[in-house]
C-alpha atoms as a PDB file:
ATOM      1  CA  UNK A   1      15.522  14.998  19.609  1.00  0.00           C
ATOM      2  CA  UNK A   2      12.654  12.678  21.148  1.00  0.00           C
ATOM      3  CA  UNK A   3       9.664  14.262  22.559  1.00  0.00           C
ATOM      4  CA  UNK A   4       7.894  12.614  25.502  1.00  0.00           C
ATOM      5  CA  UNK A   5       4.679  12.676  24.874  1.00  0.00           C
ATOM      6  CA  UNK A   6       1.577  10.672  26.030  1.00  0.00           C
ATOM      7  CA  UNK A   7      -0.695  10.040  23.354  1.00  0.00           C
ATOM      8  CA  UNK A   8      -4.351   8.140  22.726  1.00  0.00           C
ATOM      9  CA  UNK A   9      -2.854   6.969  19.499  1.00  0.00           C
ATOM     10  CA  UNK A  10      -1.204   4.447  17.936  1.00  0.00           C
ATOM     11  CA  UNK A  11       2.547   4.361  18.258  1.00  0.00           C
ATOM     12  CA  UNK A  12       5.611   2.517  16.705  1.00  0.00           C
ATOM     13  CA  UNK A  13       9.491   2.638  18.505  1.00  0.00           C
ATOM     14  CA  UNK A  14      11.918   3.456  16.413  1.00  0.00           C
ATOM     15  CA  UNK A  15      15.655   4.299  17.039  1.00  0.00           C
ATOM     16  CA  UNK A  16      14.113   5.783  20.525  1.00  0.00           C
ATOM     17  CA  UNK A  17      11.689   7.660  18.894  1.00  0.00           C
ATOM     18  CA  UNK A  18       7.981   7.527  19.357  1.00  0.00           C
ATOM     19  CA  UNK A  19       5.783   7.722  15.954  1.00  0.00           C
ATOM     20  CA  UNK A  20       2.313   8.354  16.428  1.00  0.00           C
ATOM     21  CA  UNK A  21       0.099   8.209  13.907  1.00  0.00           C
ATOM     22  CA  UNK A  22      -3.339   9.645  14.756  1.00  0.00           C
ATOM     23  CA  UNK A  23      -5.771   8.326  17.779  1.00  0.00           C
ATOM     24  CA  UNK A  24      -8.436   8.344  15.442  1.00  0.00           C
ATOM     25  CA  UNK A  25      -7.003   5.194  14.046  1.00  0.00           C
ATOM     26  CA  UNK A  26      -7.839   2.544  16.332  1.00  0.00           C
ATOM     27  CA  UNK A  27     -11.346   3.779  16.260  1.00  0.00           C
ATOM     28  CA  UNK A  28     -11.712   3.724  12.488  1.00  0.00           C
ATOM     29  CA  UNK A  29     -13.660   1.229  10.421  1.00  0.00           C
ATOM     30  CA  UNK A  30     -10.137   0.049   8.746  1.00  0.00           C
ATOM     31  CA  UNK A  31      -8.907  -0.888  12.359  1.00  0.00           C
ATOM     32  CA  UNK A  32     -12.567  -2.138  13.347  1.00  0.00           C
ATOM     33  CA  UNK A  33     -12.816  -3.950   9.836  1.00  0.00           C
ATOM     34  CA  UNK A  34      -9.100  -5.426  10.795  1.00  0.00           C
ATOM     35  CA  UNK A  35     -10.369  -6.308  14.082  1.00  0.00           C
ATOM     36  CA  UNK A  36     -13.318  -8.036  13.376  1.00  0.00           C
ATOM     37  CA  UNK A  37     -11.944 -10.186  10.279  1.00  0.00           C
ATOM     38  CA  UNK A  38      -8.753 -11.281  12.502  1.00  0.00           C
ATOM     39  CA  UNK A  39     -10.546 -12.081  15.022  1.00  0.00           C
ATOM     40  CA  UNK A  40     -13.095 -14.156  13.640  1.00  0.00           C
ATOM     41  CA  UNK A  41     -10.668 -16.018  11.120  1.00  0.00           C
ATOM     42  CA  UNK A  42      -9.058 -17.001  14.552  1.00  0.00           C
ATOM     43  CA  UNK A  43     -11.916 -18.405  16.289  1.00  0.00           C
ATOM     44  CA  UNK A  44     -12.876 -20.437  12.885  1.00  0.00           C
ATOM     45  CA  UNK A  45      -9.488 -21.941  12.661  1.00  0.00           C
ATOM     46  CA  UNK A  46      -9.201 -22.368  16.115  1.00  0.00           C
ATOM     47  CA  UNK A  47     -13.051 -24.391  15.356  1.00  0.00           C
ATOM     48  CA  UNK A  48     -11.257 -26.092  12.473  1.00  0.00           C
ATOM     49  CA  UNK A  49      -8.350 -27.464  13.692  1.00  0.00           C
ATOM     50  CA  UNK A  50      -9.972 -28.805  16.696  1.00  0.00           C
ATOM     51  CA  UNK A  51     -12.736 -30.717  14.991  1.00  0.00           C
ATOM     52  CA  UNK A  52     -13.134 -31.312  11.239  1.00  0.00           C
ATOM     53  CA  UNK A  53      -9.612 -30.478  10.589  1.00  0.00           C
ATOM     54  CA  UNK A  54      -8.648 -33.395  13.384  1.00  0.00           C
ATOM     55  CA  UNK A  55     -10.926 -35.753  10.942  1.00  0.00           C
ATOM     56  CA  UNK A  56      -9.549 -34.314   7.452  1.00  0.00           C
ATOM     57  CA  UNK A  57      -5.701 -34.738   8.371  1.00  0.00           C
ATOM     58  CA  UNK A  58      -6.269 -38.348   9.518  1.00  0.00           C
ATOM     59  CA  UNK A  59      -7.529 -39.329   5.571  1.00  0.00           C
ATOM     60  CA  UNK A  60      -4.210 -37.650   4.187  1.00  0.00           C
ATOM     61  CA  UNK A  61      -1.247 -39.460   2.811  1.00  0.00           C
ATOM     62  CA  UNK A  62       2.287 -39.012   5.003  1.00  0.00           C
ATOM     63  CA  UNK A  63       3.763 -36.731   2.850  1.00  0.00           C
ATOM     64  CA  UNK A  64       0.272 -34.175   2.947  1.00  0.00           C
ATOM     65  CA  UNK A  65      -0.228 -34.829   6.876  1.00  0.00           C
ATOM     66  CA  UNK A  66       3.681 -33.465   7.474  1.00  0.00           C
ATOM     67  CA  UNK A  67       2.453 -30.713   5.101  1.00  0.00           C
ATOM     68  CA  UNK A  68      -0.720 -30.141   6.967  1.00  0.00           C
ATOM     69  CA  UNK A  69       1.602 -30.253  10.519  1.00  0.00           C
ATOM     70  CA  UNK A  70       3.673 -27.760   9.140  1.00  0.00           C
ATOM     71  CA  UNK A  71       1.294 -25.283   7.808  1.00  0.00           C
ATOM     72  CA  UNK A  72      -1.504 -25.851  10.856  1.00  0.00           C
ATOM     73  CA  UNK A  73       1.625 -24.456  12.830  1.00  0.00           C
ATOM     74  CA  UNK A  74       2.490 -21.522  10.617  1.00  0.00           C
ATOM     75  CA  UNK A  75      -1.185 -20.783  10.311  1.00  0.00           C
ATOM     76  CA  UNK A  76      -1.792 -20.472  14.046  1.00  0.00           C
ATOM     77  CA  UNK A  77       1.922 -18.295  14.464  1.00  0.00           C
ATOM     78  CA  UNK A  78       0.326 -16.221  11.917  1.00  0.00           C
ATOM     79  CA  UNK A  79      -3.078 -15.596  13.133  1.00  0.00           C
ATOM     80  CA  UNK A  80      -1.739 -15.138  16.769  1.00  0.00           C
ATOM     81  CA  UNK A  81       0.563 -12.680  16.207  1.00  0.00           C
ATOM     82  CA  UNK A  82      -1.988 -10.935  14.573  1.00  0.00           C
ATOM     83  CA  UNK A  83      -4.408 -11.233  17.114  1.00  0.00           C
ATOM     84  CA  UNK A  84      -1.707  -9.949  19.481  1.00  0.00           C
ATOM     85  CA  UNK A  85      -1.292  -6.999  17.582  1.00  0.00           C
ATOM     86  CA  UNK A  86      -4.933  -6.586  17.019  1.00  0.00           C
ATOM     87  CA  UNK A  87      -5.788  -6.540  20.617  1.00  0.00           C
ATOM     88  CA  UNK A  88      -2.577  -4.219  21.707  1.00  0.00           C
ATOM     89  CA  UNK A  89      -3.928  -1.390  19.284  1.00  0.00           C
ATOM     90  CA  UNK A  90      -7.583  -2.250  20.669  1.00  0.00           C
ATOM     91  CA  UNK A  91      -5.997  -1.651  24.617  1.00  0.00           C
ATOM     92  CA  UNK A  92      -4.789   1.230  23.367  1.00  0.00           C
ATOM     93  CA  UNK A  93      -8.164   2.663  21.594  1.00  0.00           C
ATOM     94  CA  UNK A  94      -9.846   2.055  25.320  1.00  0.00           C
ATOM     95  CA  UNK A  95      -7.070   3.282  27.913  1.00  0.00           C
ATOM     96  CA  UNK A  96      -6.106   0.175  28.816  1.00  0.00           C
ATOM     97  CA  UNK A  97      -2.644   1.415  27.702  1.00  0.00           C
ATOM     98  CA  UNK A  98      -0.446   3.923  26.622  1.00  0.00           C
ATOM     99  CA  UNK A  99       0.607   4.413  23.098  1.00  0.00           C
ATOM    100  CA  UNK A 100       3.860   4.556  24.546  1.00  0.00           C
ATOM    101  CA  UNK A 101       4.076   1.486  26.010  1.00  0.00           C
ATOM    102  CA  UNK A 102       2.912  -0.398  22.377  1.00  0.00           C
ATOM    103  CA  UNK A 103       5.068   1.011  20.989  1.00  0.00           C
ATOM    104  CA  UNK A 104       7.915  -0.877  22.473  1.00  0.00           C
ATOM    105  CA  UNK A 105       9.548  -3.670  19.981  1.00  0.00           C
ATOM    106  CA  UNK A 106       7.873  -6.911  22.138  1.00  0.00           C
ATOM    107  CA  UNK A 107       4.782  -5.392  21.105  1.00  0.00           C
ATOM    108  CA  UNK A 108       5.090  -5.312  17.146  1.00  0.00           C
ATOM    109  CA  UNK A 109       4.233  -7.863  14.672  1.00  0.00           C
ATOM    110  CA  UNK A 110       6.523 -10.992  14.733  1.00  0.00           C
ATOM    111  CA  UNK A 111       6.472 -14.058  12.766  1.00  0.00           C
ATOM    112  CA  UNK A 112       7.358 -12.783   9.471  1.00  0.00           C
ATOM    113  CA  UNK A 113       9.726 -15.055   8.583  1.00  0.00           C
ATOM    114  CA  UNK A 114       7.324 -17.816   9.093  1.00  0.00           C
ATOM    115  CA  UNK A 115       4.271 -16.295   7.149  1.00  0.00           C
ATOM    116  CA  UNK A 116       6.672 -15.638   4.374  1.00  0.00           C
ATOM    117  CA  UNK A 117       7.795 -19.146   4.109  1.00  0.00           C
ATOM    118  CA  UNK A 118       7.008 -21.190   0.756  1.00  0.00           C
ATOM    119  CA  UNK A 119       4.821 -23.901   1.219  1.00  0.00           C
ATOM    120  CA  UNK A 120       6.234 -27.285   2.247  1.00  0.00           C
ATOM    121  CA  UNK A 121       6.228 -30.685  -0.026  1.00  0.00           C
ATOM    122  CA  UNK A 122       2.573 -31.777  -0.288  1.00  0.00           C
ATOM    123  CA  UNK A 123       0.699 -28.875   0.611  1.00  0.00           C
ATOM    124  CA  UNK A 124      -1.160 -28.741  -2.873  1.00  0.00           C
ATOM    125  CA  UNK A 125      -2.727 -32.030  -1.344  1.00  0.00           C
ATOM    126  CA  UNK A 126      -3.906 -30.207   2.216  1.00  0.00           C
ATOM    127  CA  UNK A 127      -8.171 -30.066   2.317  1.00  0.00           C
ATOM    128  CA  UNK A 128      -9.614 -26.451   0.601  1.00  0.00           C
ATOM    129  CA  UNK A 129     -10.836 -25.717   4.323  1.00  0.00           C
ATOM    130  CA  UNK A 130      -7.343 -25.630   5.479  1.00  0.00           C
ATOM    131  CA  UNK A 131      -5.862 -24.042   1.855  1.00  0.00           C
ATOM    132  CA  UNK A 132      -8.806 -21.100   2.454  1.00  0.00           C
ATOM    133  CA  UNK A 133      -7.647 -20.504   5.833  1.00  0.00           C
ATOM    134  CA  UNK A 134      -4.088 -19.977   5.205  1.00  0.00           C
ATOM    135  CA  UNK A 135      -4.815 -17.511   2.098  1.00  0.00           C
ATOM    136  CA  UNK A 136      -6.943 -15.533   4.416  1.00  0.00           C
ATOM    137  CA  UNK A 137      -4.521 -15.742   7.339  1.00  0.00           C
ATOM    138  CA  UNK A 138      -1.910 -14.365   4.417  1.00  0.00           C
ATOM    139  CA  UNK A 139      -3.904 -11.771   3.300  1.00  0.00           C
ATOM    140  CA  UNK A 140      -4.915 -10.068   7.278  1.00  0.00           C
ATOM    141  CA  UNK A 141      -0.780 -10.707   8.213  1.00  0.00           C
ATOM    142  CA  UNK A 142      -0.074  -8.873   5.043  1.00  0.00           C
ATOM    143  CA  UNK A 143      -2.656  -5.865   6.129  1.00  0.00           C
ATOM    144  CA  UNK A 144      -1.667  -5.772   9.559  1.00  0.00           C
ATOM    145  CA  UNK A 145       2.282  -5.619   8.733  1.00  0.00           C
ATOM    146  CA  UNK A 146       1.247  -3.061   6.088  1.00  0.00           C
ATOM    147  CA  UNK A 147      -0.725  -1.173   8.944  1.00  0.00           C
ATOM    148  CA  UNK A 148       2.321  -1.289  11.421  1.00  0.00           C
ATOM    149  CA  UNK A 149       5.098   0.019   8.570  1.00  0.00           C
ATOM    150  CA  UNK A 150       2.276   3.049   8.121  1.00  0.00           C
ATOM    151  CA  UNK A 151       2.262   3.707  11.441  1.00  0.00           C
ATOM    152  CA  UNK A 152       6.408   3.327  11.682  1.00  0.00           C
ATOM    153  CA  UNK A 153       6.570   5.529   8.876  1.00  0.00           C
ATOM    154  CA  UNK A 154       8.652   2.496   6.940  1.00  0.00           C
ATOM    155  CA  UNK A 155       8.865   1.721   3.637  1.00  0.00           C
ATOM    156  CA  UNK A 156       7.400  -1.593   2.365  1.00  0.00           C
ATOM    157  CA  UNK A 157      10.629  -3.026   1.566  1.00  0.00           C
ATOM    158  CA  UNK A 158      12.733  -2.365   5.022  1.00  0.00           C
ATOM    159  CA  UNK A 159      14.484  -5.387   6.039  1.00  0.00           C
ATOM    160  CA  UNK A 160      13.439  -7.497   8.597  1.00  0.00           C
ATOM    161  CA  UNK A 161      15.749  -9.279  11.580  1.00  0.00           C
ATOM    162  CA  UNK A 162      15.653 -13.024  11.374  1.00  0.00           C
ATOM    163  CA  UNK A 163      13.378 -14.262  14.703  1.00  0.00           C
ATOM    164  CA  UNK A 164      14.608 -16.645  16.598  1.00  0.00           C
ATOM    165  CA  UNK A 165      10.864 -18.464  16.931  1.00  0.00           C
ATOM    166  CA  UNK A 166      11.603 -18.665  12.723  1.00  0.00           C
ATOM    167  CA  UNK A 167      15.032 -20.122  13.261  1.00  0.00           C
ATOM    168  CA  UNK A 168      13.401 -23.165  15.435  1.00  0.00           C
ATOM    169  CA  UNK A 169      10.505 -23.584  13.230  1.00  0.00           C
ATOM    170  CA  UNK A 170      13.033 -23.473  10.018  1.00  0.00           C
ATOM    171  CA  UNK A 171      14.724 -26.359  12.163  1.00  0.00           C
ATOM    172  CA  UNK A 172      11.375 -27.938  12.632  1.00  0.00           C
ATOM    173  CA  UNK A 173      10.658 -28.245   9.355  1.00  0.00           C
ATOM    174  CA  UNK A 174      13.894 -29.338   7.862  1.00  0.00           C
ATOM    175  CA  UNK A 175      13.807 -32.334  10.277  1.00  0.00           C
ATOM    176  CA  UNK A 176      10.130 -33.414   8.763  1.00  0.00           C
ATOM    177  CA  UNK A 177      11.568 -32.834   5.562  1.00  0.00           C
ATOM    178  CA  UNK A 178      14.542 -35.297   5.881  1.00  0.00           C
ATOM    179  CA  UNK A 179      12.383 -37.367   8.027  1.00  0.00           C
ATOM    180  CA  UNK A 180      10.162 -37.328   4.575  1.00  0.00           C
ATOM    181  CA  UNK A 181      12.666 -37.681   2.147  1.00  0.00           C
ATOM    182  CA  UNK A 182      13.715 -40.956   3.914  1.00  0.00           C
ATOM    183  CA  UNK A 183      10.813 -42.695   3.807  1.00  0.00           C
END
């Protein structure tokens, strides 16, 4: 039986059911820690990709500038979604909004398919600013989805539903790849 309940805490849906975990989390230093390192990784990349990263992919070979398309895109899905989540546990910290409503499924981390993806063809050739930025981007996702199974009450290993933003971008990037395997 599901209990209605309006909480300051953090909440996950599942099967109809609201898990809370405690209020105190979106106030602690992990969450604040979280925040602040998602947050500014965004704002750097964002700084990146819109001025010496603009410069950097122009120098690359074709096969490394598809690469650096690619992963510029995954890199931004990633950090996004994280920032989402980020700021819907933050709205729920200040009473901006209810635990219950974040807790509904539009609200939860997507993207996984995409952050999980290998690296494409020529991506050991992409500049170390870019390379640094996607490890870090890896290792917040990887936090934050870690965060959200807590909070589910999921095990590490539950299975995830295919997206369909990772079934266009798997299209996406199978049309550079033939596109690069022509040339």
């Amino acid at each position: 039986m599901s209990e209605d309940r309006t909480v300051s805490g953090v909440g996950i849906e599942e099967g109809g059911v609201v898990r809370t975990f405690s209020s105190d989390f979106a106030t602690s230093e992990l969450f604040n820690r979280s925040y602040r390192e998602g947050m500014s990784l965004v704002e750097e990349t964002a700084s990146y990709l819109d001025g010496p990263g603009r410069s950097d992919s122009k120098l690359l070979p074709r096969n490394s500038s598809l690469a650096y398309a690619a992963e510029s895109m995954r890199l931004t899905t990633r950090l996004m979604q994280v920032a989402a989540w980020l700021l819907v546990q933050k709205a729920v910290a200040e009473g901006e909004m209810s635990a219950q409503d974040a807790a509904q499924s539009k609200y939860r981390l997507g993207g996984k398919e995409i952050s999980r993806a290998k690296p494409v063809e020529g991506a050991d050739d992409l500049p170390e600013a870019l390379k640094d930025m996607v490890a870090r981007s890896h290792s917040i996702y990887n936090r934050i989805e870690r965060l959200e199974r807590m909070l589910a009450g999921q095990k590490p290993d539950t299975a995830e539903q295919v997206s369909p933003l990772a079934k266009q971008f798997a299209q996406v990037e199978t049309f550079f790849q033939e596109n690069l395997n022509r040339h």
